[in-house]
N, C-alpha and C. Protein backbone atom coordinates (compact mmCIF):
# COMPACT_ATOMS: atom_id res chain seq x y z
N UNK A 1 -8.33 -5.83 16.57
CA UNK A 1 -8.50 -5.23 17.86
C UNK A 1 -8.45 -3.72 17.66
N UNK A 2 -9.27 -2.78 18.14
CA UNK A 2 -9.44 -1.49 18.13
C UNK A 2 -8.76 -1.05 19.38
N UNK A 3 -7.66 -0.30 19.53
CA UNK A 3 -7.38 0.28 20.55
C UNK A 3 -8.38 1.62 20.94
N UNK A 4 -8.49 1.72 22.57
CA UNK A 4 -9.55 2.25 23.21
C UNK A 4 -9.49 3.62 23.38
N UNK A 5 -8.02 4.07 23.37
CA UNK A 5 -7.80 5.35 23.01
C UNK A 5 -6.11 5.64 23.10
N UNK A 6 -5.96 6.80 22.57
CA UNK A 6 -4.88 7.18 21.93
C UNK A 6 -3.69 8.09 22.64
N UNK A 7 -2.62 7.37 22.95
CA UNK A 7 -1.70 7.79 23.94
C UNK A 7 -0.99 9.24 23.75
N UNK A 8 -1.56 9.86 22.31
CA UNK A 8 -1.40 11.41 21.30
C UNK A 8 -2.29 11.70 21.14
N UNK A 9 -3.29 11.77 22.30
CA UNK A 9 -4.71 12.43 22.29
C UNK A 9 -4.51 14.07 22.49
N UNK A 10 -4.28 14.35 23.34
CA UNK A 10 -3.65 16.08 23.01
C UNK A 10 -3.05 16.44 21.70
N UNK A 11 -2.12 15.48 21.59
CA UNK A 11 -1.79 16.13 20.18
C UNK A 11 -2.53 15.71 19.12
N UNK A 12 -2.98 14.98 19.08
CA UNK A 12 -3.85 14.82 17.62
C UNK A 12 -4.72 15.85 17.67
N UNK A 13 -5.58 16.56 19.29
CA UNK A 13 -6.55 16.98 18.63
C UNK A 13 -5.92 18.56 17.71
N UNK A 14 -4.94 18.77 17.33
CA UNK A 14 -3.79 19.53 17.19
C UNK A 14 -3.24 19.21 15.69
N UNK A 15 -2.90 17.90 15.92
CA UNK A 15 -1.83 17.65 15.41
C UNK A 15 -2.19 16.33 14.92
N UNK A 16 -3.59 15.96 13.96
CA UNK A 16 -3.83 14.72 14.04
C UNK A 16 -2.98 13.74 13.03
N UNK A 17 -2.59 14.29 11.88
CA UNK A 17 -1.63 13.21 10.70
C UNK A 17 -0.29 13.11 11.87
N UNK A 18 -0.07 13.78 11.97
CA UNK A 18 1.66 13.78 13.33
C UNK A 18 1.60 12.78 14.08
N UNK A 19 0.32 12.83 14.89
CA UNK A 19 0.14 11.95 15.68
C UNK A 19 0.02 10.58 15.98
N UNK A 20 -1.30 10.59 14.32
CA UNK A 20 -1.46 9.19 13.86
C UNK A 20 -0.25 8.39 13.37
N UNK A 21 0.28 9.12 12.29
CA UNK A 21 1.88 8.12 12.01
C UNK A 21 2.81 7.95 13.38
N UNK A 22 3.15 8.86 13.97
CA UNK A 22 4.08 7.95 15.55
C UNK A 22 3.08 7.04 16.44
N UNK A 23 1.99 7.19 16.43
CA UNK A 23 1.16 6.12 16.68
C UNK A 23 1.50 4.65 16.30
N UNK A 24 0.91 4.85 14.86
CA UNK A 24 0.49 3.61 14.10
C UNK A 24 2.54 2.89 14.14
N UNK A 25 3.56 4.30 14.48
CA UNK A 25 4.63 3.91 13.95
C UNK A 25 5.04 2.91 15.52
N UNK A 26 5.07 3.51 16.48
CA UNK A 26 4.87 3.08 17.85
C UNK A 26 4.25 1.47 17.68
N UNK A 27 3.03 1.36 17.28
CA UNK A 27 2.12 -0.17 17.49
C UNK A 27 3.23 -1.12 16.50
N UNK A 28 3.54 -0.33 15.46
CA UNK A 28 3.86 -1.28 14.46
C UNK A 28 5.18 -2.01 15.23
N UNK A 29 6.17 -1.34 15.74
CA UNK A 29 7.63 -1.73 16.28
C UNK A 29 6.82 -2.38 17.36
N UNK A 30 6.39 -2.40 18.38
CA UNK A 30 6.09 -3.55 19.13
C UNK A 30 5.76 -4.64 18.38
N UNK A 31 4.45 -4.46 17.52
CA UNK A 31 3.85 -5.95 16.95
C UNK A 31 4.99 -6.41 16.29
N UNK A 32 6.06 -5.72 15.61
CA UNK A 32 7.33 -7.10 15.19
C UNK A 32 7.91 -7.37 15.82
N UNK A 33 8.00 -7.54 17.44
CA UNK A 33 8.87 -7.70 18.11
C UNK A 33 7.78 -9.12 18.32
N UNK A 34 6.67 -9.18 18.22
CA UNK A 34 5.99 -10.67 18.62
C UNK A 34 6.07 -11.35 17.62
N UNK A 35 6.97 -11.79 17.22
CA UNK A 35 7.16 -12.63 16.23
C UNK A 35 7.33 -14.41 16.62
N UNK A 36 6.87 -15.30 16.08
CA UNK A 36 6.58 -15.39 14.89
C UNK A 36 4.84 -15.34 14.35
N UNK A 37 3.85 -14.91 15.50
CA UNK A 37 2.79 -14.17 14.89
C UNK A 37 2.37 -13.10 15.38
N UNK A 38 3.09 -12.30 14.85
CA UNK A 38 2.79 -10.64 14.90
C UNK A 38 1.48 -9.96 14.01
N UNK A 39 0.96 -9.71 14.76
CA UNK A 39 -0.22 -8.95 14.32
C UNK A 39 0.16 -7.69 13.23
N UNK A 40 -0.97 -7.12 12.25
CA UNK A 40 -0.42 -6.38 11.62
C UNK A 40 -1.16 -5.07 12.10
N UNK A 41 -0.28 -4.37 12.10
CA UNK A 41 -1.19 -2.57 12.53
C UNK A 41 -1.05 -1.86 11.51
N UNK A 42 -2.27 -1.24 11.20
CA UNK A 42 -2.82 -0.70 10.34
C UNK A 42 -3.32 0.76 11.10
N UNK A 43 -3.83 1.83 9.86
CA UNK A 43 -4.42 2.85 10.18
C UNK A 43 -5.67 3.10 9.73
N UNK A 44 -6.92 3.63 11.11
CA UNK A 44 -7.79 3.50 10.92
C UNK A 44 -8.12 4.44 11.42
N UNK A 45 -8.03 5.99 10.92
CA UNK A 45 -8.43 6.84 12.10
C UNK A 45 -9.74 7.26 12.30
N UNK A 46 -10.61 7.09 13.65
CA UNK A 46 -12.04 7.02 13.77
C UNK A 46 -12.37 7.58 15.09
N UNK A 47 -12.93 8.27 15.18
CA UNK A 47 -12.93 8.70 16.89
C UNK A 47 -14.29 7.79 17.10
N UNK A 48 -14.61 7.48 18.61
CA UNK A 48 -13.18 8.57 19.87
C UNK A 48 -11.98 7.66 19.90
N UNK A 49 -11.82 6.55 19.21
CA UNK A 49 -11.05 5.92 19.44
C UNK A 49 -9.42 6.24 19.14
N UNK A 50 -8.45 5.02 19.01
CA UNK A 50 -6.92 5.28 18.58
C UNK A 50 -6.97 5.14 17.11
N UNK A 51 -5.85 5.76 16.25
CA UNK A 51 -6.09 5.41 15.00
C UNK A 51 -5.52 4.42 14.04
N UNK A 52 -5.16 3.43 15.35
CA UNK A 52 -4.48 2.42 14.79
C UNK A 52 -5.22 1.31 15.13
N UNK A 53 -5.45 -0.07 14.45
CA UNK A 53 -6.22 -1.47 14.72
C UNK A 53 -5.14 -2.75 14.30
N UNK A 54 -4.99 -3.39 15.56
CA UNK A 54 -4.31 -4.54 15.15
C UNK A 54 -5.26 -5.84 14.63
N UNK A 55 -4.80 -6.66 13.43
CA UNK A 55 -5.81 -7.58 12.89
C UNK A 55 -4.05 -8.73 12.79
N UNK A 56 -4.53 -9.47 13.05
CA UNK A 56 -4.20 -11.18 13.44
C UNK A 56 -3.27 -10.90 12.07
N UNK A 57 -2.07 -11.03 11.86
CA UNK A 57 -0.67 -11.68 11.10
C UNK A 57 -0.37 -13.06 10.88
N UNK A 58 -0.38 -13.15 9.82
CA UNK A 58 0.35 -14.29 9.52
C UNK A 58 2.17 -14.95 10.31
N UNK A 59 1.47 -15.74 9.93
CA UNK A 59 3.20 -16.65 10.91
C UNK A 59 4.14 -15.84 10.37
N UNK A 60 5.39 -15.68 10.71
CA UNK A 60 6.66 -15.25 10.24
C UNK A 60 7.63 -16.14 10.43
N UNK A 61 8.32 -16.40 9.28
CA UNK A 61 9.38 -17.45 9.64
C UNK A 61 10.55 -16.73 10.02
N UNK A 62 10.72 -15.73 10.27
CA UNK A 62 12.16 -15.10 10.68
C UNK A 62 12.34 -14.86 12.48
């Protein structure tokens, strides 16, 4: 899933590595909270979009 745009859009256009890691760091702590299939977020930075993409996780047994 490509997110549609980026909640550090001011600052990226600024401040784009800053931005992207509390981003991608932001998606990532939600998606482990859906456990036991949490999606994995990754970094993909591409305009105009966000620079993070969630792709389908494997089960988690924890």
């Amino acid at each position: 899933m490509y997110l549609a745009n980026c909640p550090f859009h001011a600052l990226a256009e600024e401040q784009r590595e800053l931005a992207c890691t509390m981003n991608h760091a932001l998606i990532s702590g939600i998606a482990d909270a859906l456990r036991p299939h949490r999606p994995h977020a990754r970094l993909d930075p591409r305009p105009p979009g966000c620079c993070v993409v969630l792709t389908a996780g494997r089960k988690s047994s924890k």
